[in-house]
Protein backbone atom coordinates (compact mmCIF):
# COMPACT_ATOMS: atom_id res chain seq x y z
CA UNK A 1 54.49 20.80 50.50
CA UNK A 2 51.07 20.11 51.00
CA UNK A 3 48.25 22.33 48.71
CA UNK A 4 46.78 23.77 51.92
CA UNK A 5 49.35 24.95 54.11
CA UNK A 6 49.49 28.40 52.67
CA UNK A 7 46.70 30.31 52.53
CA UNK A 8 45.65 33.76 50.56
CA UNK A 9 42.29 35.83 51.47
CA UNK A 10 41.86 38.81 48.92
CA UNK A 11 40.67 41.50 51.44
CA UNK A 12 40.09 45.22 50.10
CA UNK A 13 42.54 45.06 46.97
CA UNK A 14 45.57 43.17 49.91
CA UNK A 15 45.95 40.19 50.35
CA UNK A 16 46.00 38.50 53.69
CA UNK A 17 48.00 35.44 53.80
CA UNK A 18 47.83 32.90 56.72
CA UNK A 19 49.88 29.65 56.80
CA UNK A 20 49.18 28.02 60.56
CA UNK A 21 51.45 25.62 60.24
CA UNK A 22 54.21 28.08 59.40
CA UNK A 23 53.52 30.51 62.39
CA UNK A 24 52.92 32.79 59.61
CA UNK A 25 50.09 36.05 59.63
CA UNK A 26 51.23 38.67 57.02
CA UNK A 27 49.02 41.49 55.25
CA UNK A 28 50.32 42.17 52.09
CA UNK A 29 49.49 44.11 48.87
CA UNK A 30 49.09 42.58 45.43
CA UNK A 31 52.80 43.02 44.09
CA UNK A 32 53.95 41.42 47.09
CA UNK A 33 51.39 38.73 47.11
CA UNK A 34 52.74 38.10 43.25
CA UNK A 35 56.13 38.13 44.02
CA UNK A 36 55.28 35.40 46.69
CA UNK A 37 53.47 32.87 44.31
CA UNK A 38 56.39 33.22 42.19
CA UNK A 39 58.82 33.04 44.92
CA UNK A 40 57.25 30.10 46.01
CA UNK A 41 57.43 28.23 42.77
CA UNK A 42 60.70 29.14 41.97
CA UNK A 43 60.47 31.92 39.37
CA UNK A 44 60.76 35.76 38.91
CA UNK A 45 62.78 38.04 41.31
CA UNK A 46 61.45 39.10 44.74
CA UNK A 47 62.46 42.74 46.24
CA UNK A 48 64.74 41.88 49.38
CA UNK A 49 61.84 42.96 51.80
CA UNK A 50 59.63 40.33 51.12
CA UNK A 51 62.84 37.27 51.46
CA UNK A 52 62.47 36.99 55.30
CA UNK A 53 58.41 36.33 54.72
CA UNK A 54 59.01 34.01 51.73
CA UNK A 55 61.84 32.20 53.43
CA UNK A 56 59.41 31.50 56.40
CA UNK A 57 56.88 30.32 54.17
CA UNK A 58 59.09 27.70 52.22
CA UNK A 59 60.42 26.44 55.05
CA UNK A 60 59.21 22.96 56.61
CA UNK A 61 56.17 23.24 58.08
CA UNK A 62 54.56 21.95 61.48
CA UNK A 63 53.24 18.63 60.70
CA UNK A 64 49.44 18.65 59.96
CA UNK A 65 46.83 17.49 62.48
CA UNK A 66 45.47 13.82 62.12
CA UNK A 67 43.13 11.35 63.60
CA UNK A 68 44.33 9.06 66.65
CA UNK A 69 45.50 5.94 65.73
CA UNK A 70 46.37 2.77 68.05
CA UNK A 71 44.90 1.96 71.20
CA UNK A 72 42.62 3.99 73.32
CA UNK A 73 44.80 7.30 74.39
CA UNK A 74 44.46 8.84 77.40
CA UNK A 75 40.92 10.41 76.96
CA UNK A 76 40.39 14.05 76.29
CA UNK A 77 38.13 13.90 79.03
CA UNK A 78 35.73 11.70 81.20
CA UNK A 79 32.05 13.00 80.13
CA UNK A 80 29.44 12.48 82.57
CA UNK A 81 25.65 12.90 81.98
CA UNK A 82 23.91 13.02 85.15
CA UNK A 83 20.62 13.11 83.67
CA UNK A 84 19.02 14.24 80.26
CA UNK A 85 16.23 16.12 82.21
CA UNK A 86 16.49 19.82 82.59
CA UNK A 87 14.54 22.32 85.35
CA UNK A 88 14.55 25.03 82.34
CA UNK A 89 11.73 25.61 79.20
CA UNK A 90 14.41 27.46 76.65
CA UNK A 91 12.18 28.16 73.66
CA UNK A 92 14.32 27.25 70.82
CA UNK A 93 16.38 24.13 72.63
CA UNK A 94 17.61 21.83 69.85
CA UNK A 95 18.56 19.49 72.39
CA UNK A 96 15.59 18.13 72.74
CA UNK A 97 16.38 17.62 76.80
CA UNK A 98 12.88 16.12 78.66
CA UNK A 99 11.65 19.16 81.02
CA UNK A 100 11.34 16.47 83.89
CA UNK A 101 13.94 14.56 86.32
CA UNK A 102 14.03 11.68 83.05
CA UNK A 103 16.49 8.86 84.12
CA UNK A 104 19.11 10.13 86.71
CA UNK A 105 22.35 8.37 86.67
CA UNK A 106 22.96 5.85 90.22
CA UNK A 107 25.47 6.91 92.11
CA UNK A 108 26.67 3.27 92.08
CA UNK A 109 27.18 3.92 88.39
CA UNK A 110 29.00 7.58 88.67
CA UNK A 111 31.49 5.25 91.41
CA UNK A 112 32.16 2.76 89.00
CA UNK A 113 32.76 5.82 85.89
CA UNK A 114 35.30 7.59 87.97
CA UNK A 115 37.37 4.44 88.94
CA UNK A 116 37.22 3.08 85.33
CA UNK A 117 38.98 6.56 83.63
CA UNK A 118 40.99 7.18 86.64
CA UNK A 119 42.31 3.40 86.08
CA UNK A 120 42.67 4.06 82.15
CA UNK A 121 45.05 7.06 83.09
CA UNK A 122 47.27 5.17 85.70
CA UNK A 123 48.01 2.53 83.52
CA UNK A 124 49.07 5.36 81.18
CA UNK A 125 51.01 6.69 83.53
CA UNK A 126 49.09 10.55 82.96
CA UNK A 127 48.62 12.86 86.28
CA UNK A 128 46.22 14.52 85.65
CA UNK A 129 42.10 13.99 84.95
CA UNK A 130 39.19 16.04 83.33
CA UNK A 131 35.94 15.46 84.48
CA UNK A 132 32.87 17.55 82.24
CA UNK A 133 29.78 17.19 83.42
CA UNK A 134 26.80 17.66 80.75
CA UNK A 135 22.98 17.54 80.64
CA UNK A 136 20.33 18.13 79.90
CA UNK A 137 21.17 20.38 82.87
CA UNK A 138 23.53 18.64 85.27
CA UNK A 139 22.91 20.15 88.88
CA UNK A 140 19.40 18.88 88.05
CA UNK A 141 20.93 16.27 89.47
CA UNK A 142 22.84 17.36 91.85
CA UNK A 143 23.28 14.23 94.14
CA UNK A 144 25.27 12.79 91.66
CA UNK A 145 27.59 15.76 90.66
CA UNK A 146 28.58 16.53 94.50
CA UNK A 147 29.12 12.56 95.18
CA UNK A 148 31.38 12.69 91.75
CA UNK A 149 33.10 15.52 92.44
CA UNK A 150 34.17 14.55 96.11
CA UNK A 151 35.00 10.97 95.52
CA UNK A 152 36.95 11.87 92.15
CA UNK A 153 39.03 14.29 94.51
CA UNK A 154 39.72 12.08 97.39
CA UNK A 155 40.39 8.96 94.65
CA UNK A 156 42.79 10.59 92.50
CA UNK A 157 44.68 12.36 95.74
CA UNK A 158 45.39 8.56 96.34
CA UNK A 159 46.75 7.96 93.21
CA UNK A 160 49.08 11.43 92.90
CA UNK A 161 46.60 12.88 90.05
CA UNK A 162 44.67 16.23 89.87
CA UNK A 163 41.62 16.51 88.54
CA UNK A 164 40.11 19.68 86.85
CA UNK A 165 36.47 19.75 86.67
CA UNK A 166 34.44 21.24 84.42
CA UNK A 167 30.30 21.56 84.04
CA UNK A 168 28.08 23.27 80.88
CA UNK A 169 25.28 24.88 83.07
CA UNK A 170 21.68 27.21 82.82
CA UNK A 171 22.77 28.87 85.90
CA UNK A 172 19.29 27.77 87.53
CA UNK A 173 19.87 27.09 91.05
CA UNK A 174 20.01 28.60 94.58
CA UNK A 175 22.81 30.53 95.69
CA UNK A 176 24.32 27.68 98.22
CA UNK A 177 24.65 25.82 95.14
CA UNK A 178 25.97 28.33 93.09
CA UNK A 179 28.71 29.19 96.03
CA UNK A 180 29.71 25.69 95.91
CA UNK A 181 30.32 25.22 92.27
CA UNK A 182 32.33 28.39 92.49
CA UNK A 183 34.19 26.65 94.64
CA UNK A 184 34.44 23.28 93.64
CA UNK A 185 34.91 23.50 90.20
CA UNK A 186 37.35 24.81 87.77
CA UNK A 187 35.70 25.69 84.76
CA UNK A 188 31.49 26.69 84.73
CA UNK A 189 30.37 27.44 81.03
CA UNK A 190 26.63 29.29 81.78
CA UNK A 191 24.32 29.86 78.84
CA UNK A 192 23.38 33.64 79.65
CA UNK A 193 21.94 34.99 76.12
CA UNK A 194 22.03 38.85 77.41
CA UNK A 195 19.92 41.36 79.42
CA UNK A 196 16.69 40.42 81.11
CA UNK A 197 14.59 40.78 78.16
CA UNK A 198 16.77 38.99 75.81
CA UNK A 199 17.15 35.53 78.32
CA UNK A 200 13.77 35.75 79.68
CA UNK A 201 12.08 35.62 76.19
CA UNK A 202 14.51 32.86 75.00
CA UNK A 203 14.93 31.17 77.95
CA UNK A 204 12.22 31.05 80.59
CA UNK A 205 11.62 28.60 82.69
CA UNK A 206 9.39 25.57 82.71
CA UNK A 207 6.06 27.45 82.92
CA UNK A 208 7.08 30.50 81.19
CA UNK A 209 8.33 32.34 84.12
CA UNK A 210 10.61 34.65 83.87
CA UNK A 211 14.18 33.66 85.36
CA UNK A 212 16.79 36.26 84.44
CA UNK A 213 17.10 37.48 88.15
CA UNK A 214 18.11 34.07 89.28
CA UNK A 215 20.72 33.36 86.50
CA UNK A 216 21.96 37.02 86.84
CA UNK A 217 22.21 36.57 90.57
CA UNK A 218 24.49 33.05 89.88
CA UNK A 219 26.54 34.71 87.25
CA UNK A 220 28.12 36.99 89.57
CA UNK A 221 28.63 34.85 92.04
CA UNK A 222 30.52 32.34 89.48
CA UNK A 223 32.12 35.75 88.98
CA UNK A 224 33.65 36.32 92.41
CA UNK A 225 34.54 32.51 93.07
CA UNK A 226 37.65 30.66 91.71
CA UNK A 227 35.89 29.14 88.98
CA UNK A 228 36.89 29.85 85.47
CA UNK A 229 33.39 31.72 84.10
CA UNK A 230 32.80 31.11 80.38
CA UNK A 231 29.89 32.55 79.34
CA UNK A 232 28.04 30.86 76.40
CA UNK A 233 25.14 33.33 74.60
CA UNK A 234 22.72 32.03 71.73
CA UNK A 235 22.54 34.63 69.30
CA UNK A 236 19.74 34.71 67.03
CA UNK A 237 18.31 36.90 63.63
CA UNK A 238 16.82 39.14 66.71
CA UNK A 239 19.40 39.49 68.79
CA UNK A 240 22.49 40.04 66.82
CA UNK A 241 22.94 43.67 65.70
CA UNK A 242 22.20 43.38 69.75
CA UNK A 243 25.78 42.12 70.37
CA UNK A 244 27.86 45.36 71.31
CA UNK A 245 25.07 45.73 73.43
CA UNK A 246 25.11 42.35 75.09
CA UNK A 247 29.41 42.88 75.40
CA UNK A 248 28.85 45.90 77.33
CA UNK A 249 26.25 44.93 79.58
CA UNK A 250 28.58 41.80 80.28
CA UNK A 251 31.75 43.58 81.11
CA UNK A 252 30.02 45.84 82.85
CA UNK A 253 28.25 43.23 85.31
CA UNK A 254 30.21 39.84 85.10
CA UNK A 255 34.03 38.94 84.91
CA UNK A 256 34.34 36.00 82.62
CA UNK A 257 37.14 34.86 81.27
CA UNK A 258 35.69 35.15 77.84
CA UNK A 259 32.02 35.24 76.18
CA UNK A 260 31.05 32.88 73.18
CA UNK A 261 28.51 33.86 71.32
CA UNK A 262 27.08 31.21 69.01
CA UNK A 263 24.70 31.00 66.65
CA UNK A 264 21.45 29.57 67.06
CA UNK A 265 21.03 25.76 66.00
CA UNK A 266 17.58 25.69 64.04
CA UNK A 267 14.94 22.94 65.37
CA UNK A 268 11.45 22.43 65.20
CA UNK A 269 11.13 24.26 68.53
CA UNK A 270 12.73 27.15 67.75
CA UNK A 271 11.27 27.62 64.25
CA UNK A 272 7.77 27.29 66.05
CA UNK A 273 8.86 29.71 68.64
CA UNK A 274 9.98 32.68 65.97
CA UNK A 275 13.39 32.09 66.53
CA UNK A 276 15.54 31.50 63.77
CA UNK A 277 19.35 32.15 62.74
CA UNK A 278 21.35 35.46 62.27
CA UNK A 279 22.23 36.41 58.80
CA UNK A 280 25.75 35.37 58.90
CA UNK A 281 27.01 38.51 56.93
CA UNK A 282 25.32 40.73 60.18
CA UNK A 283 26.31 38.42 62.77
CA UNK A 284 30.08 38.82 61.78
CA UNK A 285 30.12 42.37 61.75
CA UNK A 286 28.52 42.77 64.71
CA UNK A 287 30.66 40.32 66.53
CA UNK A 288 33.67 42.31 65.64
CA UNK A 289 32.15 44.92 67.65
CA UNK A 290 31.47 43.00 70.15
CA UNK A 291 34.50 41.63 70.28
CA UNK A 292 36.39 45.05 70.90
CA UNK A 293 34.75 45.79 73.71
CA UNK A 294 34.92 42.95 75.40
CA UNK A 295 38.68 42.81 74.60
CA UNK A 296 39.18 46.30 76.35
CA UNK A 297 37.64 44.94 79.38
CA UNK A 298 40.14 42.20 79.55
CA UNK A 299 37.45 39.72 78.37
CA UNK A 300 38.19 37.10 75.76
CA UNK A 301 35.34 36.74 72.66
CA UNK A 302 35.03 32.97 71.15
CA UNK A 303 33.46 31.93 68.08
CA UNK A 304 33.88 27.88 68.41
CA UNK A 305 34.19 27.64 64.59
CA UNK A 306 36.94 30.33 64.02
CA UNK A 307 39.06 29.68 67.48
CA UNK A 308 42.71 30.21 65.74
CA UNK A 309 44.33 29.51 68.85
CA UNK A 310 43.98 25.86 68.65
CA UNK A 311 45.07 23.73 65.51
CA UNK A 312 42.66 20.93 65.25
CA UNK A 313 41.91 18.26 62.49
CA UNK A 314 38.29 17.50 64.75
CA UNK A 315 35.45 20.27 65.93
CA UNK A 316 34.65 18.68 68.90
CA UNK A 317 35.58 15.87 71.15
CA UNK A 318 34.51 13.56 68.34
CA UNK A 319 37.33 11.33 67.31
CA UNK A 320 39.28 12.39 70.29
CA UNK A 321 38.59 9.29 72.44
CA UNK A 322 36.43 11.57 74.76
CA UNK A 323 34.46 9.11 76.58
CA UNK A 324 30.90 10.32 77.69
CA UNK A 325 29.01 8.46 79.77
CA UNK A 326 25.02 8.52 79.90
CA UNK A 327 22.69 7.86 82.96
CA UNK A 328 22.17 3.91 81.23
CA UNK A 329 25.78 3.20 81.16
CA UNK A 330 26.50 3.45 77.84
CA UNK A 331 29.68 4.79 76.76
CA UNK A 332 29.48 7.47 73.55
CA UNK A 333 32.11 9.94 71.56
CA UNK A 334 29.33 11.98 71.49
CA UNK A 335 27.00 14.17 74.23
CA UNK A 336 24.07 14.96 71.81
CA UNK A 337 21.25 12.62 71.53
CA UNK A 338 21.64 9.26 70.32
CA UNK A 339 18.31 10.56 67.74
CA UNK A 340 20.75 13.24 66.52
CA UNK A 341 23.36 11.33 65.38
CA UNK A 342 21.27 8.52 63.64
CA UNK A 343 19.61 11.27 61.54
CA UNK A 344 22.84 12.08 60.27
CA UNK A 345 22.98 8.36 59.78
CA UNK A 346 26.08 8.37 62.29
CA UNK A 347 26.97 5.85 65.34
CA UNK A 348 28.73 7.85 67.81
CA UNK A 349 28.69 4.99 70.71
CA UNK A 350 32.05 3.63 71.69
CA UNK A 351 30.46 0.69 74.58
CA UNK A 352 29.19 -0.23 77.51
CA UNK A 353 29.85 0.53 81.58
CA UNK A 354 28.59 -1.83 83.60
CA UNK A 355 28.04 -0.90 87.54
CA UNK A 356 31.62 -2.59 89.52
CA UNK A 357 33.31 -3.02 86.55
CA UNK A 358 37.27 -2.13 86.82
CA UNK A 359 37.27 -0.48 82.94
CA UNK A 360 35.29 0.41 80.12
CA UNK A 361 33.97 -2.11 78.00
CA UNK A 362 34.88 -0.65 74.59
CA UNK A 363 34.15 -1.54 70.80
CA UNK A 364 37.98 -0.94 69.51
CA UNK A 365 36.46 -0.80 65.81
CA UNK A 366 34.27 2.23 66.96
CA UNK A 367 36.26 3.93 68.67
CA UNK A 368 39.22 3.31 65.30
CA UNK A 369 36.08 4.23 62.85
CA UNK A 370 34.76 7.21 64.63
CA UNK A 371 38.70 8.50 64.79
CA UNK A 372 38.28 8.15 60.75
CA UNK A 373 35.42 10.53 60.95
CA UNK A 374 37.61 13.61 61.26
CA UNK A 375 39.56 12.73 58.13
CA UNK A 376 36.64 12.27 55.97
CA UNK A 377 36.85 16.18 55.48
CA UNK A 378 33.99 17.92 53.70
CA UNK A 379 34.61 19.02 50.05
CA UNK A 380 34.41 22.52 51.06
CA UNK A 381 37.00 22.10 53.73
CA UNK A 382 39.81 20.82 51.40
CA UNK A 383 40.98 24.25 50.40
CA UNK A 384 39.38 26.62 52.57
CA UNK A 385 42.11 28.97 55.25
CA UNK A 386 40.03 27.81 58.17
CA UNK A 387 40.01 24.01 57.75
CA UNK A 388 42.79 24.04 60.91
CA UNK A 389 40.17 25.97 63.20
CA UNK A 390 37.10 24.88 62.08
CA UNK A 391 37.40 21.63 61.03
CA UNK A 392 34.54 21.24 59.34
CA UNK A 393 32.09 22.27 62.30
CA UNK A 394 30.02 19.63 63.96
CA UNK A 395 29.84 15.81 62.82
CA UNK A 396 26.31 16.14 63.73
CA UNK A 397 24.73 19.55 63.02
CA UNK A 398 27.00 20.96 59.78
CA UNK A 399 26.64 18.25 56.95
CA UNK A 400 27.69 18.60 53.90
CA UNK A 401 25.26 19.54 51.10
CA UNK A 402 26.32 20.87 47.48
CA UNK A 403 29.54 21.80 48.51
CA UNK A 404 29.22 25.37 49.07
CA UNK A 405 29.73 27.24 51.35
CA UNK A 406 26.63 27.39 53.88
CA UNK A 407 25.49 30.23 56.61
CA UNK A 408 28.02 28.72 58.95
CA UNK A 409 30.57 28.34 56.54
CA UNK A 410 30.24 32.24 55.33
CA UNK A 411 29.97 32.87 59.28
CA UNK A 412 32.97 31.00 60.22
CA UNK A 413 35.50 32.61 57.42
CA UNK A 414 34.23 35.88 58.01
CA UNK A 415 35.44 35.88 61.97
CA UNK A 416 37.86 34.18 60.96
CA UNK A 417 39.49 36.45 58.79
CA UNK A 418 38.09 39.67 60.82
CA UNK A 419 39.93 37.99 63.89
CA UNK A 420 43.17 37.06 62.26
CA UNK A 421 43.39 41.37 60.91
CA UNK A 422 42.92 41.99 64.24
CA UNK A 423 45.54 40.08 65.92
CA UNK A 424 47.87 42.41 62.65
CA UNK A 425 46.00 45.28 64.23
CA UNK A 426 44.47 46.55 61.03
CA UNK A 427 41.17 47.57 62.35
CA UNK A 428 40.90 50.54 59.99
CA UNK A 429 41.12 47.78 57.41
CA UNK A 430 38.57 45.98 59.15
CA UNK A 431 36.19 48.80 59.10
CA UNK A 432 36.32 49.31 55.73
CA UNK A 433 36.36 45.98 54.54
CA UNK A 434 33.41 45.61 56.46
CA UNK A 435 31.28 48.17 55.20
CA UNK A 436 31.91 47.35 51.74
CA UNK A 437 29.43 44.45 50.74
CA UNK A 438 31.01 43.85 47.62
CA UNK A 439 34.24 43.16 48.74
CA UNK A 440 33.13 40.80 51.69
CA UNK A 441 31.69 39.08 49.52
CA UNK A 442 34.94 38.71 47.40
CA UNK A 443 36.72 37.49 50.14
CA UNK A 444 34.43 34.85 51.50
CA UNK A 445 33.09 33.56 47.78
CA UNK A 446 36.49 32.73 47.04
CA UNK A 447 36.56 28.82 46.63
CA UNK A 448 40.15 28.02 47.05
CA UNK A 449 42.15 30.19 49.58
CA UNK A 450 45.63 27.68 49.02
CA UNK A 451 48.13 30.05 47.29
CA UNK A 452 49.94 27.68 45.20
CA UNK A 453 46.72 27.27 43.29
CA UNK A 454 45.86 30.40 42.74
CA UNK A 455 45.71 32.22 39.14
């Protein structure tokens, strides 16, 4: 059995032990958790109520996530950048997106995009497409998302394939617009960082002006259409004991399908702006809270980091043979700037697309070496109970330092762990645990979660 398949949080004097692979969430106390270990390794006598949990846990588990190997799979998804400009001035943008049109992506070039990865999946025999569109801000250039979004539709009708599209938006547009993404599109992720005063101060637009109305306004009408709304809020050291109040205000006004609240990125910009990262400790706690509310609404709360619902051995579409397409043609595993990843001393670019070509033109030994990428896990990672969720965070912006456990990492194990109690329905425990500085920090300094190698 592998060392990390079984994992073992200390949480308020219990033990909480999570084993993914084993379908297995248990909160136990510290005889049980001892009887366990030994269990596990053979020795000692275990009381006949903890046989059906140990028997679950020594059975075979679920294979372990890996990197793609072979040729090019079906893509996750067909990426297109429309243009790196964007129509907003967000004060603490780590993007780095030019606040004008910048290079906008020929519709000759969007054609030739949609026929190459609808040609990829028919010779793969799939049925169905995913088409993101990212930015910059996308519907800055609009031209090119309606032309992609009709001839995608009419191209894969002729070939017996759906398509589900999907777009990462500011929400800055008129309401015609807005009606017709609501319409046209499946899935609409809107960076909306809370009440007026909140998104106004971190993200006005171009001049400064204050835009809240207009992305409020768009927000409920993504609400009302047949879009799936996923709202996307930047949280910052400011605005996080600010959460409960930013889950109320959205339940009350909106009706996403669920609200992800992320951390704020530091950049230059931001740092010259006054904005700067919530203490991770706070920004836990107060997600919890958060959290509840929006789950009594019906409302979903996502933490990227500490989603348990999905096993994954990468973050992001890195490594999954995503293929993202810029306004130039090129052809990249990656929708950050090209800058961003050569800081990190990383080559995210797959190829080439050239306008009336029939398929991508594709560097096989990228696309085989940036698959490695996700199993050249961070020393950190090896034995920590969220290395299935998180994956080590992004390729890009989370790079390994000392070893330790950074900001995100404390972050990311403290939802984690909050959110996995939850789904037990020990929010008394939660409470407590929570208020208790000492043993938070217990539970999240603890360097190797595996059982097995526990003392």
């Amino acid at each position: 059995m592998a060392a990390g398949d079984i994992f073992a949080a200390p949480v308020s004097g219990n033990f909480l032990l999570y084993a993914p692979l084993h379908h297995v969430l248990a909160f136990v106390n510290a005889p049980a958790y001892r009887q366990i270990r030994q269990g596990l390794q053979g020795e000692g006598e275990v009381a006949p109520t903890i046989r059906p949990l140990l028997s679950q846990l020594a059975a075979r588990p679920l294979p372990p996530p890996t990197a793609r190997t072979g040729p090019l799979h079906p893509p996750l998804f067909l990426g297109i950048i429309p243009t790196r400009g964007c129509n907003m001035g967000c004060r603490y943008c780590g993007f780095a997106a030019p606040k004008q049109p910048g290079p906008v992506m020929s519709l000759a070039l969007a054609r030739t995009a949609v026929d190459a990865y609808l040609n990829l999946l028919t010779a793969s025999d799939e049925r169905h497409a995913n088409i993101h569109f990212f930015g910059g801000e996308p519907f800055f250039a609009a031209d090119v998302v309606h032309f992609v979004v009709n001839y995608a539709t009419g191209r894969a009708a002729q070939v017996g394939m759906s398509v589900h599209f999907e777009a990462t938006s500011n929400g800055l547009y008129s309401p015609t617009r807005c009606q017709w993404i609501a319409d046209h599109f499946h899935t609409v992720v809107l960076s909306l960082d809370g009440p007026a005063d909140i998104q106004n101060s971190q993200r006005p637009g171009i001049n400064g002006q204050p835009l809240f109305e207009v992305v409020a306004r768009n927000a409920r009408i993504l609400s009302g259409g047949s879009a799936e709304l996923i709202i996307r809020a930047c949280v910052t050291a400011e605005t996080a004991p600010r959460l409960p109040e930013i889950a109320h205000w959205i339940a009350a006004e909106f009706s996403p399908r669920a609200v992800c609240f992320e951390s704020l990125t530091p950049s230059a910009l931001s740092e010259t702006a006054g904005f700067y990262p919530p203490d991770p400790w706070q920004f836990a706690c107060h997600f919890y809270q958060a959290a509840q509310i929006l789950d009594a609404a019906g409302i979903q709360t996502v933490l990227s980091t500490a989603d348990t619902s999905a096993i994954r051995h990468t973050f992001c579409p890195v490594g999954q043979d995503a293929l993202i397409v810029t306004p130039d043609g090129r052809v990249n595993a990656c929708y950050l700037l090209e800058e961003e990843w050569q800081r990190q001393g990383l080559d995210l670019r797959l190829g080439q697309l050239a306008v009336g070509a029939d398929q991508f033109d594709l560097d096989i030994a990228a696309v085989h070496c940036i698959r490695q990428l996700s199993m050249q896990r961070q020393p950190r990672c090896a034995y920590c109970l969220c290395r299935y969720h998180c994956a080590g965070g992004c390729h890009v912006n989370h790079v390994d330092g000392d070893g330790r456990y950074d900001d995100l990492c404390i972050q990311t194990r403290l939802v984690t762990i909050t959110t996995l109690l939850a789904q037990l329905g020990l929010h008394d425990v939660i409470t407590a645990w929570h208020a208790d500085d000492r043993l938070l920090q217990q539970t999240v300094w603890q360097q190797n979660d595996c059982l097995r190698e526990q003392p």
